[in-house]
Protein backbone atom coordinates (compact mmCIF):
# COMPACT_ATOMS: atom_id res chain seq x y z
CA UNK A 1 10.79 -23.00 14.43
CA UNK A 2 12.68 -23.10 11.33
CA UNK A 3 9.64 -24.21 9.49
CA UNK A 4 7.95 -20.55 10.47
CA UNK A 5 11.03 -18.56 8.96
CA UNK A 6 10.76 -20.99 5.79
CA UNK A 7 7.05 -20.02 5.48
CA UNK A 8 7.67 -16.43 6.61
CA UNK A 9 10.40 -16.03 4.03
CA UNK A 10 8.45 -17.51 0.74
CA UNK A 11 4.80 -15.55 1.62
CA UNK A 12 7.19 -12.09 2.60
CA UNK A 13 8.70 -12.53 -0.85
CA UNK A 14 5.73 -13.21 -2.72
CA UNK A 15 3.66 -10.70 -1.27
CA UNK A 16 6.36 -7.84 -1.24
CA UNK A 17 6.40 -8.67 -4.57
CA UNK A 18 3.19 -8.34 -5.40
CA UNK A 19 2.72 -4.93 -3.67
CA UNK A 20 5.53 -3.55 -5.49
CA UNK A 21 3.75 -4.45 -8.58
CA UNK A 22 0.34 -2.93 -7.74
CA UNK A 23 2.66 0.57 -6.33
CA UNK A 24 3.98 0.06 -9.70
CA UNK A 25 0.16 0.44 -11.13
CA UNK A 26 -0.90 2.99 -9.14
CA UNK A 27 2.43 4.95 -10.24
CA UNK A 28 1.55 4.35 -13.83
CA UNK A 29 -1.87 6.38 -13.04
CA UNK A 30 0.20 9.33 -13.34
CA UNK A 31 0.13 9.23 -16.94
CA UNK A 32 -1.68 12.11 -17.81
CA UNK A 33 -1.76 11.09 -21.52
CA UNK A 34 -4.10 8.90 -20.32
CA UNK A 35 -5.66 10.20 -16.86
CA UNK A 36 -6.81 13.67 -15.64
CA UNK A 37 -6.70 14.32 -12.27
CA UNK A 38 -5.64 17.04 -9.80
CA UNK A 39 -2.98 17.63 -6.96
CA UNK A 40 -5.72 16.67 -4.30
CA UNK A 41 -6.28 13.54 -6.04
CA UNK A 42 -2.65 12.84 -5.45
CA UNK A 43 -2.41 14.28 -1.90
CA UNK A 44 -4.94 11.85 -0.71
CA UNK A 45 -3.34 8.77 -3.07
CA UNK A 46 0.22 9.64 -1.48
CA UNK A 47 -1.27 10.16 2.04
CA UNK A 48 -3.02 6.77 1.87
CA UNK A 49 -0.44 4.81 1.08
CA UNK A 50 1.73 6.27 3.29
CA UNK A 51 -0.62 5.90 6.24
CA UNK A 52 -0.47 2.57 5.56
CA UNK A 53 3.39 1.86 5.95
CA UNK A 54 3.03 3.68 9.01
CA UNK A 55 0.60 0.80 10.00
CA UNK A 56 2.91 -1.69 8.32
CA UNK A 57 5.66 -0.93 10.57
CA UNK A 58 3.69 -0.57 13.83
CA UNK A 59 2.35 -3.79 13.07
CA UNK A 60 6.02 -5.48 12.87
CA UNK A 61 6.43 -3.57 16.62
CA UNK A 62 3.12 -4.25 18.29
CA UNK A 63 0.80 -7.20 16.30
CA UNK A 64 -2.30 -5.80 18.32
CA UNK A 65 -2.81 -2.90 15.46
CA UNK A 66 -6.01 -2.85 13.68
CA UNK A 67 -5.84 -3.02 9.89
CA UNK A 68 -7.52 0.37 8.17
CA UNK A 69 -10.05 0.37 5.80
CA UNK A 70 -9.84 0.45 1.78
CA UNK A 71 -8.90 3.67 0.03
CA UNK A 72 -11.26 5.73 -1.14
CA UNK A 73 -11.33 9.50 -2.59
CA UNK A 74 -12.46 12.21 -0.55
CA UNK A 75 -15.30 14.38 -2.40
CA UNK A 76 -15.49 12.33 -5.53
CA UNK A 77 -17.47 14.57 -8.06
C-alpha cells in the first residue's frame, strides 16, 4: 500500500505542478499588449476551465466520470 501513496504523492506533485504552470500561460494571454480578444473569449476560457475542476473533483468522489473533450472556442471568426 505504501508504495501507491509514494507513487501517488511524486506524479500529484509533478503534475499539479505542471498545471499550475500552463494556468500560469493561459493567464499570461491576458496581455493585451500582446493579444486582442473580447469578454466572450474569456467567458468561454474561464467557463472551461472551470468545468473542468468541477470534473476534477467529481472524479476524486466517484472514479466512473468520463473525461471531457479539449477546449475549443465557440464561433471562432
Amino acid at each position: 500500500m505504501e508504495e501507491k501513496l509514494e507513487k501517488f504523492e511524486r506524479l500529484a506533485e509533478k503534475r499539479v505542478t505542471e498545471a499550475i504552470k500552463k494556468i500560469r500561460l493561459v493567464g499570461n494571454l491576458a496581455n493585451k499588449n500582446n493579444y486582442e480578444y473580447n469578454e466572450e473569449h474569456v467567458k468561454q476560457i474561464i467557463d472551461a476551465l472551470e468545468s473542468e475542476m468541477r470534473t476534477l473533483k467529481n472524479r476524486f468522489r466517484d472514479e466512473s466520470l468520463s473525461e471531457t473533450s479539449n477546449f475549443e472556442f465557440k464561433n471562432k471568426k
